[in-house]
PDB file of N, CA and C in Angstrom:
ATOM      1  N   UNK A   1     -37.228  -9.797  22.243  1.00  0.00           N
ATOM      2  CA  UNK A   1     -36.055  -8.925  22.298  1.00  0.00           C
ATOM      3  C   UNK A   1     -36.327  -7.675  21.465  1.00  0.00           C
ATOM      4  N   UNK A   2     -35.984  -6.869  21.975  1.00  0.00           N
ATOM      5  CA  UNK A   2     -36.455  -5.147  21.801  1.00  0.00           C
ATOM      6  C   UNK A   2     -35.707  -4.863  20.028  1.00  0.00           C
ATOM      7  N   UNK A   3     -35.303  -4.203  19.263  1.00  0.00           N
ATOM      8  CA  UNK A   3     -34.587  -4.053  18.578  1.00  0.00           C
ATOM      9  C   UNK A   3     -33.083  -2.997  18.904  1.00  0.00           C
ATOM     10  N   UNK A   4     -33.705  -2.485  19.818  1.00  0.00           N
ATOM     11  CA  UNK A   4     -32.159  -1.336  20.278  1.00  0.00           C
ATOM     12  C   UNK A   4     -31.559  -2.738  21.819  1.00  0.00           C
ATOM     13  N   UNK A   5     -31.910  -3.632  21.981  1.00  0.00           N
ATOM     14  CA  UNK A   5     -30.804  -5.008  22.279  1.00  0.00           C
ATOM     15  C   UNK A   5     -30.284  -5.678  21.859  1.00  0.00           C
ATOM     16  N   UNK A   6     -30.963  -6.128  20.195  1.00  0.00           N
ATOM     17  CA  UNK A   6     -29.765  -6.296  19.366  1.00  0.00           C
ATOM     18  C   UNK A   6     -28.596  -6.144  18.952  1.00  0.00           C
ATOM     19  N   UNK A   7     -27.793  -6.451  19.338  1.00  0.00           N
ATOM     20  CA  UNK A   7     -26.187  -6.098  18.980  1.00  0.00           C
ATOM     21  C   UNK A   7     -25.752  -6.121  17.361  1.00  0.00           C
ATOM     22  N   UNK A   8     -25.585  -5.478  16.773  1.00  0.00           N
ATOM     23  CA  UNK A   8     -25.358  -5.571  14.652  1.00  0.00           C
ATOM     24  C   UNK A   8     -23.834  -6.082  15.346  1.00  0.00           C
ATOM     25  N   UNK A   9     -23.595  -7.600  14.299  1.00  0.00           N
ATOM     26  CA  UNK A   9     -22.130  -7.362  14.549  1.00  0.00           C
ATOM     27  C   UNK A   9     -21.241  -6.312  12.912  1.00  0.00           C
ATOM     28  N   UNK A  10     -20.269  -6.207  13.620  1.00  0.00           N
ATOM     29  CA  UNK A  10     -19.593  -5.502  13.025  1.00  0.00           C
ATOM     30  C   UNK A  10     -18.187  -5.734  12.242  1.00  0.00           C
ATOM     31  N   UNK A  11     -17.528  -5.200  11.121  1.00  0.00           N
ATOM     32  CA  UNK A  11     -16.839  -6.196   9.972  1.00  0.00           C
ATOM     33  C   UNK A  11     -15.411  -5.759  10.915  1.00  0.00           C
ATOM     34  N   UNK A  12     -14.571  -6.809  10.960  1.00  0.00           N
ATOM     35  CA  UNK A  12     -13.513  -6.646  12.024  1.00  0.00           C
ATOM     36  C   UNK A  12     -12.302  -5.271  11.173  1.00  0.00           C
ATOM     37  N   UNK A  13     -12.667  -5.265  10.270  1.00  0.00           N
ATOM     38  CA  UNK A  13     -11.740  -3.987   9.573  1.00  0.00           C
ATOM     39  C   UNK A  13     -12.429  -2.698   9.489  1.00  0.00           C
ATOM     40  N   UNK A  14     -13.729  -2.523  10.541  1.00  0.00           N
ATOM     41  CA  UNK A  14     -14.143  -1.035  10.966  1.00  0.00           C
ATOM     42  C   UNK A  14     -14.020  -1.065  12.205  1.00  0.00           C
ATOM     43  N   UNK A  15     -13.969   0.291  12.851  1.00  0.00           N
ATOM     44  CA  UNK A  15     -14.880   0.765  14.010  1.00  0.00           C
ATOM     45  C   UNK A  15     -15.625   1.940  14.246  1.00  0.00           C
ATOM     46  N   UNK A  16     -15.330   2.214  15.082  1.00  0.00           N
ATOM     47  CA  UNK A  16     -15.725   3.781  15.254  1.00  0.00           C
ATOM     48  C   UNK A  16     -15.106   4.479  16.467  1.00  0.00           C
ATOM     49  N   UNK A  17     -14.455   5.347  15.770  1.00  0.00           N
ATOM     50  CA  UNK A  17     -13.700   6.796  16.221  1.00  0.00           C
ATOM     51  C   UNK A  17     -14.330   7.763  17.554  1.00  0.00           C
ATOM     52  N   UNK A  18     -13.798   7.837  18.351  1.00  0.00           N
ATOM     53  CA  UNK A  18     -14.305   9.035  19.430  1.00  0.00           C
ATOM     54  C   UNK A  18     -15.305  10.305  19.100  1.00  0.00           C
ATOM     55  N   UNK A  19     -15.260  10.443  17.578  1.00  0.00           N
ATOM     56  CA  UNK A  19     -15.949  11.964  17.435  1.00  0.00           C
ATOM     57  C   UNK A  19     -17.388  10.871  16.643  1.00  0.00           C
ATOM     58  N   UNK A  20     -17.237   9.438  16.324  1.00  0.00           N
ATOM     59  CA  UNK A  20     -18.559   8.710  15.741  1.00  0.00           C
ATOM     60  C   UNK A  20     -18.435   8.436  14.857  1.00  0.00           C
ATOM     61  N   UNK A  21     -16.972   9.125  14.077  1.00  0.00           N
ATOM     62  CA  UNK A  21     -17.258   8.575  12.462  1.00  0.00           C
ATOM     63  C   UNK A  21     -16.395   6.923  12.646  1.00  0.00           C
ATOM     64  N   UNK A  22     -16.862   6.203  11.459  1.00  0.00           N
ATOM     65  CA  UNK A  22     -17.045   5.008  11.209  1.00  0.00           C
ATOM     66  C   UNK A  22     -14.906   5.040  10.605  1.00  0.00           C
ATOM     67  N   UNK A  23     -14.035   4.286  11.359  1.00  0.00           N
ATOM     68  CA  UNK A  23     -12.642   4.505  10.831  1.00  0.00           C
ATOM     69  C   UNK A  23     -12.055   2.648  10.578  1.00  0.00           C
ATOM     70  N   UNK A  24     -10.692   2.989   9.810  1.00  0.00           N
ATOM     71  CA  UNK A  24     -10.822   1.668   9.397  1.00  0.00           C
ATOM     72  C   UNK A  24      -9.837   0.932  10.460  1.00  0.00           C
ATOM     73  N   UNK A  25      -9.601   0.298  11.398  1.00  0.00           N
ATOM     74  CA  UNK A  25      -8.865  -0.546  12.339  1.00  0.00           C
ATOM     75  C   UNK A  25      -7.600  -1.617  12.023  1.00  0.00           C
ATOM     76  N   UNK A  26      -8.039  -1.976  10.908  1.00  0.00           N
ATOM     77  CA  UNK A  26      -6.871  -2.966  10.308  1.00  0.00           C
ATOM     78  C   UNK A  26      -6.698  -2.135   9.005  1.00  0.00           C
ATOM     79  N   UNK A  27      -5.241  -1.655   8.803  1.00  0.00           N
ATOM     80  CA  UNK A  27      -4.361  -0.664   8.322  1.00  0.00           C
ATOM     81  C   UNK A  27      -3.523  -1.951   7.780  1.00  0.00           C
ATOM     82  N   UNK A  28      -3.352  -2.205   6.507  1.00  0.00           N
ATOM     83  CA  UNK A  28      -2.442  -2.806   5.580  1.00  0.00           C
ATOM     84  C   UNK A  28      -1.098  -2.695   5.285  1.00  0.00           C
ATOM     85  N   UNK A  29       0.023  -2.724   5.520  1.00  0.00           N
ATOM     86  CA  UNK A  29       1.677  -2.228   5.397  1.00  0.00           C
ATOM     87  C   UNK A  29       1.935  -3.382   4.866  1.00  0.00           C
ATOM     88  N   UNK A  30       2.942  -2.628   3.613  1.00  0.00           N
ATOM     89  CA  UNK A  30       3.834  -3.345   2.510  1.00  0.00           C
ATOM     90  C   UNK A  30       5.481  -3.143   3.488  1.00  0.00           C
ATOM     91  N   UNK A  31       6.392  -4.073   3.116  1.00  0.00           N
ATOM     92  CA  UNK A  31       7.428  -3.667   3.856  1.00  0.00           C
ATOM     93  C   UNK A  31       8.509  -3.435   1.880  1.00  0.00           C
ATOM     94  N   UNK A  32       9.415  -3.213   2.063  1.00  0.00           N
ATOM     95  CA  UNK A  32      10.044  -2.667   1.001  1.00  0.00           C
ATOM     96  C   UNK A  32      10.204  -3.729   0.081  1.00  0.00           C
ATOM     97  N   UNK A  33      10.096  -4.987   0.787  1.00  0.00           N
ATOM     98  CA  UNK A  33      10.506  -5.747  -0.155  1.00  0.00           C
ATOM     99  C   UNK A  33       9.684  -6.273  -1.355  1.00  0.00           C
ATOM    100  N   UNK A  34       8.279  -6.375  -0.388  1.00  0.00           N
ATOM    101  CA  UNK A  34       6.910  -6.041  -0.850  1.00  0.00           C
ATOM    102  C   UNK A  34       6.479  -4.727  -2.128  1.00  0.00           C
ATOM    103  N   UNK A  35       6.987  -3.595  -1.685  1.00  0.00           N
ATOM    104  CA  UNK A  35       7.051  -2.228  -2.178  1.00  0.00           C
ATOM    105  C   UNK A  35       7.962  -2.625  -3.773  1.00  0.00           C
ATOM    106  N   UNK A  36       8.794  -3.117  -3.514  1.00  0.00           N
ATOM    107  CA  UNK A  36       9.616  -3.288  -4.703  1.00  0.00           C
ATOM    108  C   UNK A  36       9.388  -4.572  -5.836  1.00  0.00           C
ATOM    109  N   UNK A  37       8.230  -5.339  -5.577  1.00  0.00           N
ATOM    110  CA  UNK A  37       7.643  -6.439  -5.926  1.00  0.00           C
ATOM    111  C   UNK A  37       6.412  -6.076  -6.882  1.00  0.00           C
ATOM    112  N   UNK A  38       5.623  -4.932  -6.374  1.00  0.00           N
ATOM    113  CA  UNK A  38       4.750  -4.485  -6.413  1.00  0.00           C
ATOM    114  C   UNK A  38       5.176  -3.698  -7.463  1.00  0.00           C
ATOM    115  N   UNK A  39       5.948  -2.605  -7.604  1.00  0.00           N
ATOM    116  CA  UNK A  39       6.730  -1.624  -8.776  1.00  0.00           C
ATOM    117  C   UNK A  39       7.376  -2.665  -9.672  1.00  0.00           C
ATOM    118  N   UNK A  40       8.081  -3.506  -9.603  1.00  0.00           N
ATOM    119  CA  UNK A  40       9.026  -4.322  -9.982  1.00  0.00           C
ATOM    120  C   UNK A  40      10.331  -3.275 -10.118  1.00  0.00           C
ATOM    121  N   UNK A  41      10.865  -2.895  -8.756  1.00  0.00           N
ATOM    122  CA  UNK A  41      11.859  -2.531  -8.652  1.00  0.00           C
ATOM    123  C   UNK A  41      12.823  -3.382  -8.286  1.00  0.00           C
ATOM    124  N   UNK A  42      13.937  -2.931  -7.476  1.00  0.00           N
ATOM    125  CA  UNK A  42      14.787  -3.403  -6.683  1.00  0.00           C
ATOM    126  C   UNK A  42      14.605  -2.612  -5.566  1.00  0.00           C
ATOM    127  N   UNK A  43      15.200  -4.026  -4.247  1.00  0.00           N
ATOM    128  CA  UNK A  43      14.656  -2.785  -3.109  1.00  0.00           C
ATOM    129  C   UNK A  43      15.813  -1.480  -3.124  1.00  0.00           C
ATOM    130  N   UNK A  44      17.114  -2.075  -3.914  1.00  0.00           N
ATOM    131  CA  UNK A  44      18.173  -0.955  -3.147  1.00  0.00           C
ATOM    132  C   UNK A  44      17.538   0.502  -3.785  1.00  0.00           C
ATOM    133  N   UNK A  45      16.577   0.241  -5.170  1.00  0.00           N
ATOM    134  CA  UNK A  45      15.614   1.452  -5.792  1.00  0.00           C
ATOM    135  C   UNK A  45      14.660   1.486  -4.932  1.00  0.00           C
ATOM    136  N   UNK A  46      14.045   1.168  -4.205  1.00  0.00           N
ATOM    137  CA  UNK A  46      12.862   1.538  -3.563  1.00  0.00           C
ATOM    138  C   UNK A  46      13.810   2.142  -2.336  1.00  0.00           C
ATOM    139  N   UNK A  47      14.955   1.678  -1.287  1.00  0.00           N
ATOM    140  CA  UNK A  47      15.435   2.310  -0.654  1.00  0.00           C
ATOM    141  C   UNK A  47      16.075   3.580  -1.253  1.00  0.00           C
ATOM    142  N   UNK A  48      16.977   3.946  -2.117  1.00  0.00           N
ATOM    143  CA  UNK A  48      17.557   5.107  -2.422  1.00  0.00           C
ATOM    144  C   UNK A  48      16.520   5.662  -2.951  1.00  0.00           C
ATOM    145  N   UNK A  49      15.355   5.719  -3.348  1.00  0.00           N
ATOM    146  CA  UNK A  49      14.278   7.004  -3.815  1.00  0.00           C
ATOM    147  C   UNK A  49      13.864   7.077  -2.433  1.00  0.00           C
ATOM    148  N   UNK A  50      13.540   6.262  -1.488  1.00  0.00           N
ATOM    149  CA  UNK A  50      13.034   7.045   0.277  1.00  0.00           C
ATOM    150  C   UNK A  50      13.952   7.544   0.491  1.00  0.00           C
ATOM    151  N   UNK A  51      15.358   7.637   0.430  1.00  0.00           N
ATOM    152  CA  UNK A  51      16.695   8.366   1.038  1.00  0.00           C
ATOM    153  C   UNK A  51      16.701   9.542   0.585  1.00  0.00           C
ATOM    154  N   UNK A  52      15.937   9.627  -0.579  1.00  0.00           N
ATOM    155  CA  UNK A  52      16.283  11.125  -1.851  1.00  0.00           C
ATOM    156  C   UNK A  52      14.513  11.947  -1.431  1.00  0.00           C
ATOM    157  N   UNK A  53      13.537  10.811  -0.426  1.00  0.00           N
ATOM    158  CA  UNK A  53      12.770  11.683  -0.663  1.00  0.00           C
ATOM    159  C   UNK A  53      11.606  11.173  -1.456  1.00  0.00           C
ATOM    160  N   UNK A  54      11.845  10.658  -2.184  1.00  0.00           N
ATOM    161  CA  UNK A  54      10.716   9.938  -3.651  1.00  0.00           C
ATOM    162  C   UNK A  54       9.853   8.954  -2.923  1.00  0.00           C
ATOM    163  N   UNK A  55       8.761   9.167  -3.708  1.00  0.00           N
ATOM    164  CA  UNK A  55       7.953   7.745  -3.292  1.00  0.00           C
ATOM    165  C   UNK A  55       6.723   8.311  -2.156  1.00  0.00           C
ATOM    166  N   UNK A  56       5.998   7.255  -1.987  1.00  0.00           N
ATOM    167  CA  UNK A  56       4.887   7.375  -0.352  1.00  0.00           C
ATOM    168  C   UNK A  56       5.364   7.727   0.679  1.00  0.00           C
ATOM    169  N   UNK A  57       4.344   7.822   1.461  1.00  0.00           N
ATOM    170  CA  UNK A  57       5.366   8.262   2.890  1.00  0.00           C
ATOM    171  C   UNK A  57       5.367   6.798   3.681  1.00  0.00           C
ATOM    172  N   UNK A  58       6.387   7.103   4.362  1.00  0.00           N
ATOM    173  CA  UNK A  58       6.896   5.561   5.506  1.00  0.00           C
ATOM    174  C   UNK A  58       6.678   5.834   6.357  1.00  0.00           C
ATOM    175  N   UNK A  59       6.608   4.180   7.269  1.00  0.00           N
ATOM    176  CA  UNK A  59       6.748   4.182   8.968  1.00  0.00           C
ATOM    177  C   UNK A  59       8.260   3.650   9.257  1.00  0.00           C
ATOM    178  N   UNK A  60       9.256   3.869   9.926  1.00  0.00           N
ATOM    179  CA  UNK A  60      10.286   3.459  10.817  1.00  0.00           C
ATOM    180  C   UNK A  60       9.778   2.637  12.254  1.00  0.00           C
ATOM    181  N   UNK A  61       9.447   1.518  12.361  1.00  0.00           N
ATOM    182  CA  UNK A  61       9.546   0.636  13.482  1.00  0.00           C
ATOM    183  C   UNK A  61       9.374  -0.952  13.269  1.00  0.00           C
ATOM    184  N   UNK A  62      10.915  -0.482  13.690  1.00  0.00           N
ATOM    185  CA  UNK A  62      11.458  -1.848  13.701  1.00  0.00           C
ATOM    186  C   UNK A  62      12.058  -2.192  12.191  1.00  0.00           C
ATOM    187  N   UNK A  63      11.474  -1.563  11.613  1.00  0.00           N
ATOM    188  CA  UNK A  63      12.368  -1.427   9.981  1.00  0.00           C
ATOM    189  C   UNK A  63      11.213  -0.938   9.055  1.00  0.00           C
ATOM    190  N   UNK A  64      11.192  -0.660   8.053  1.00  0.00           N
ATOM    191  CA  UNK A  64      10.462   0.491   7.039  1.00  0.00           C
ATOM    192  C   UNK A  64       9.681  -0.378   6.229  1.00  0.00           C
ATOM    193  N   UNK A  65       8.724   0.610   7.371  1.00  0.00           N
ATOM    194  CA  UNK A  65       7.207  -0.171   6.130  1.00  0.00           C
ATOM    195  C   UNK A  65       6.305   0.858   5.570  1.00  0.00           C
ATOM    196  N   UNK A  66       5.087   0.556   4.386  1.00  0.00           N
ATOM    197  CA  UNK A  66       4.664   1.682   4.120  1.00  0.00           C
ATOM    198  C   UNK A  66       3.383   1.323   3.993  1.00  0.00           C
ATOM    199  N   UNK A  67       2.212   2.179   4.379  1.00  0.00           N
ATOM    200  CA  UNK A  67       0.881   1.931   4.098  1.00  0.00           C
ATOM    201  C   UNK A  67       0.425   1.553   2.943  1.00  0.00           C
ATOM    202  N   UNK A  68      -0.716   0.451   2.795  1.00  0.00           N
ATOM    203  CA  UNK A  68      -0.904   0.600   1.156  1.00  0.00           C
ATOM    204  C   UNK A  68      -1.670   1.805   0.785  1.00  0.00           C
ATOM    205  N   UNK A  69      -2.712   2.203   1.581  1.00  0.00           N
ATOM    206  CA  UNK A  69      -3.493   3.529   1.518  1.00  0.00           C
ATOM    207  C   UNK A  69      -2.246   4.669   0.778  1.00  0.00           C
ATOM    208  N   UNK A  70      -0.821   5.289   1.422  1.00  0.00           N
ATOM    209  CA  UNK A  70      -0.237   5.985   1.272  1.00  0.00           C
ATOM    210  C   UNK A  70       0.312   5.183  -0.025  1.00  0.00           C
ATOM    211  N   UNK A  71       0.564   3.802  -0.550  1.00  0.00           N
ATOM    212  CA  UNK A  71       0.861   3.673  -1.813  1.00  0.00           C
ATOM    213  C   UNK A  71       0.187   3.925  -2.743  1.00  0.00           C
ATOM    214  N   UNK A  72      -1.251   3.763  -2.529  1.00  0.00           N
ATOM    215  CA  UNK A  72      -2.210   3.825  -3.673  1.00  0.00           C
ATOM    216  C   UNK A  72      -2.278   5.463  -3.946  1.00  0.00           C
ATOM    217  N   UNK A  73      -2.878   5.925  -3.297  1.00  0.00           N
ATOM    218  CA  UNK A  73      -2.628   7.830  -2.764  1.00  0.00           C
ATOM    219  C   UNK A  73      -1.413   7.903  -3.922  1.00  0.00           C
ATOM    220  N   UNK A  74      -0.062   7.514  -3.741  1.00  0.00           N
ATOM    221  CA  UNK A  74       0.965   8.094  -4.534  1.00  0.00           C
ATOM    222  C   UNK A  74       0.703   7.552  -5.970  1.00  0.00           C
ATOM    223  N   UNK A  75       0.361   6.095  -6.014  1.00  0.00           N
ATOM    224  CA  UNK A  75      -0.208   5.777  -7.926  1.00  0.00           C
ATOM    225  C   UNK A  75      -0.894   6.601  -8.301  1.00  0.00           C
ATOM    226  N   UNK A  76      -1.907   7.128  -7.309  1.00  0.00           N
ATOM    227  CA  UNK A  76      -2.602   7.955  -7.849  1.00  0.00           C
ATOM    228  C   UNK A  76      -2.122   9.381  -8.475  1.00  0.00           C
ATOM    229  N   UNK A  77      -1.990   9.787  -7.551  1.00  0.00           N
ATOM    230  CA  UNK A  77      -0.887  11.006  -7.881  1.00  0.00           C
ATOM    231  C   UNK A  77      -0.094  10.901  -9.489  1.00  0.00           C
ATOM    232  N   UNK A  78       0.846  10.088  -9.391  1.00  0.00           N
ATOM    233  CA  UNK A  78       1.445   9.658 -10.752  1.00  0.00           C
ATOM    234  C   UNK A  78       0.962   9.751 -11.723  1.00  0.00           C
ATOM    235  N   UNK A  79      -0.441   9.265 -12.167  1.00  0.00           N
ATOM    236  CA  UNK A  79      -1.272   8.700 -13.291  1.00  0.00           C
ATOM    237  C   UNK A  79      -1.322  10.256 -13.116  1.00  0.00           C
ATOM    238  N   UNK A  80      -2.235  11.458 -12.360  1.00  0.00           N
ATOM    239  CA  UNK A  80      -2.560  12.451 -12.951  1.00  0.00           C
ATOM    240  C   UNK A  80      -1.491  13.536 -13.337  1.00  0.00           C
ATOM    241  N   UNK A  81      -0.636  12.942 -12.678  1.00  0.00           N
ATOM    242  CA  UNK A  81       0.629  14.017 -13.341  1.00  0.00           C
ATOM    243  C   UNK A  81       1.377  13.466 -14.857  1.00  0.00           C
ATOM    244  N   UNK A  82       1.136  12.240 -15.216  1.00  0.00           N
ATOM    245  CA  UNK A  82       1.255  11.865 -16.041  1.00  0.00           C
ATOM    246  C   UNK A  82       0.309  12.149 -17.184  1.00  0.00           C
ATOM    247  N   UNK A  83      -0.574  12.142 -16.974  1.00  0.00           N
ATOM    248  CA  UNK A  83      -1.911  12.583 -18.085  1.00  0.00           C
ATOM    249  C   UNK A  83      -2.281  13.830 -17.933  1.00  0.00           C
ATOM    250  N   UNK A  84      -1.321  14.941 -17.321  1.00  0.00           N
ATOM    251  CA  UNK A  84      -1.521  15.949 -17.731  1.00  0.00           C
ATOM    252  C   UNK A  84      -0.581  16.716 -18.196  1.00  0.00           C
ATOM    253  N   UNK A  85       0.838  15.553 -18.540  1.00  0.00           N
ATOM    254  CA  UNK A  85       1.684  16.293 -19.223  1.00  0.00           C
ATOM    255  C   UNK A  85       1.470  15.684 -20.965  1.00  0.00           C
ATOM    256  N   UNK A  86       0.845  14.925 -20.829  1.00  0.00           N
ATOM    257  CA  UNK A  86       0.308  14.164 -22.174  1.00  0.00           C
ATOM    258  C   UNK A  86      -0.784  15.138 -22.661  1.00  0.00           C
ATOM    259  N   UNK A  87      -1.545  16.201 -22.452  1.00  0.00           N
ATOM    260  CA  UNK A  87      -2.665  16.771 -22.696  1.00  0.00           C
ATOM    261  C   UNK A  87      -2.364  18.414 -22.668  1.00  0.00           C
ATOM    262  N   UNK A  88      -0.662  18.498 -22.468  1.00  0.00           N
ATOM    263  CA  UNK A  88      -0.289  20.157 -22.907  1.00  0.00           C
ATOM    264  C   UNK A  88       0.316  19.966 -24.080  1.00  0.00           C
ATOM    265  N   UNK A  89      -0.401  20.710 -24.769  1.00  0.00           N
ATOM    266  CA  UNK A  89      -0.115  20.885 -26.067  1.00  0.00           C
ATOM    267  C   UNK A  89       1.450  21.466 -26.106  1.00  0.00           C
ATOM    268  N   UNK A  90       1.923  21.097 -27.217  1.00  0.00           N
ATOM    269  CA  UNK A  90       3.633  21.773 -27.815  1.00  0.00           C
ATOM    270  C   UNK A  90       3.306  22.171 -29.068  1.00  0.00           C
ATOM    271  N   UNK A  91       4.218  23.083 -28.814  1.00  0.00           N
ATOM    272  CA  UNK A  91       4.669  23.854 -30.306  1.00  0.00           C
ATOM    273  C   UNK A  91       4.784  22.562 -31.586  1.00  0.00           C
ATOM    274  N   UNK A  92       4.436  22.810 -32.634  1.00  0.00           N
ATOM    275  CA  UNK A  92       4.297  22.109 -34.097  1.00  0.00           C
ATOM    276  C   UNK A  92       6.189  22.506 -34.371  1.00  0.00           C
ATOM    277  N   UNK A  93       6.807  21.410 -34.631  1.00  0.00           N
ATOM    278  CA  UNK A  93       7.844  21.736 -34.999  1.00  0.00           C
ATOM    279  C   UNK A  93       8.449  21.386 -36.729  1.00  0.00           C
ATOM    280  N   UNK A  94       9.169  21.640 -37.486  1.00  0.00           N
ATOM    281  CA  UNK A  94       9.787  21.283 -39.075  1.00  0.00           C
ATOM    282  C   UNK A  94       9.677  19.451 -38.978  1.00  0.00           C
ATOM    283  N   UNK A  95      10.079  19.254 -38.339  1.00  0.00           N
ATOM    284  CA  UNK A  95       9.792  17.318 -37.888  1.00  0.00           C
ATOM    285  C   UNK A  95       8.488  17.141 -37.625  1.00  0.00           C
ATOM    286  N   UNK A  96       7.699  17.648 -37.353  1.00  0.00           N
ATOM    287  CA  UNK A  96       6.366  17.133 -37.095  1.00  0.00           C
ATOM    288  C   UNK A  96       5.542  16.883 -38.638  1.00  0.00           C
ATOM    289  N   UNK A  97       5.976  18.001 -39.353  1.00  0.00           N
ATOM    290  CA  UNK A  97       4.687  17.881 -40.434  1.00  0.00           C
ATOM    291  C   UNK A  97       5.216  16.984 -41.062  1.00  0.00           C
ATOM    292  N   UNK A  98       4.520  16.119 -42.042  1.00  0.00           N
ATOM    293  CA  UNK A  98       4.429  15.232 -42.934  1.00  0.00           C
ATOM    294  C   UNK A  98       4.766  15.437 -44.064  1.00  0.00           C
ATOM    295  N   UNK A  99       5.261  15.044 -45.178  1.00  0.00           N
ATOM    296  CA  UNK A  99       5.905  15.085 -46.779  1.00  0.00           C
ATOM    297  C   UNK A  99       4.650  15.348 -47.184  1.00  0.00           C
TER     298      UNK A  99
END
């Protein structure tokens, strides 16, 4: 058997895309209740921050679920907006200095 008749099998959470690149096929979704497990929220907090806007982005079908890709994406986000309000310096104020 030739080597281009070999068939490679392939990991069931890739494939490949029309233009060749290598894409991922099995896509992971948290549903809110999940979402709020995960934060240790409540869902009616995980629902009223999607109502206001806040949070990852969602799918609507059949009821609201959210990618984990688009959750992780938003932790991410967080941590650097968080550590870069920790790393602007402030003004020295009469309370700051020491006796």
């Amino acid at each position: 058997m030739a080597d281009s008749d070999h068939i490679q099998p392939q990991s069931p959470a890739t494939g490949v895309a029309a233009d060749g690149n290598e894409v991922d096929r099995l896509v992971r979704h948290l549903t809110q209740a999940e979402l709020a497990r995960r934060w240790r929220k409540s869902i009616r907090t995980i629902e009223r921050w999607r109502l206001r806007g806040v949070g990852p982005a969602h799918l609507n079908i059949g009821g609201v679920l959210y990618r984990l890709s688009d959750i992780e994406e938003y932790e991410r986000d967080q941590l650097r907006q968080k550590a870069a309000r920790r790393t602007k310096s402030r003004p020295i104020s009469a309370d700051d200095e020491t006796p």
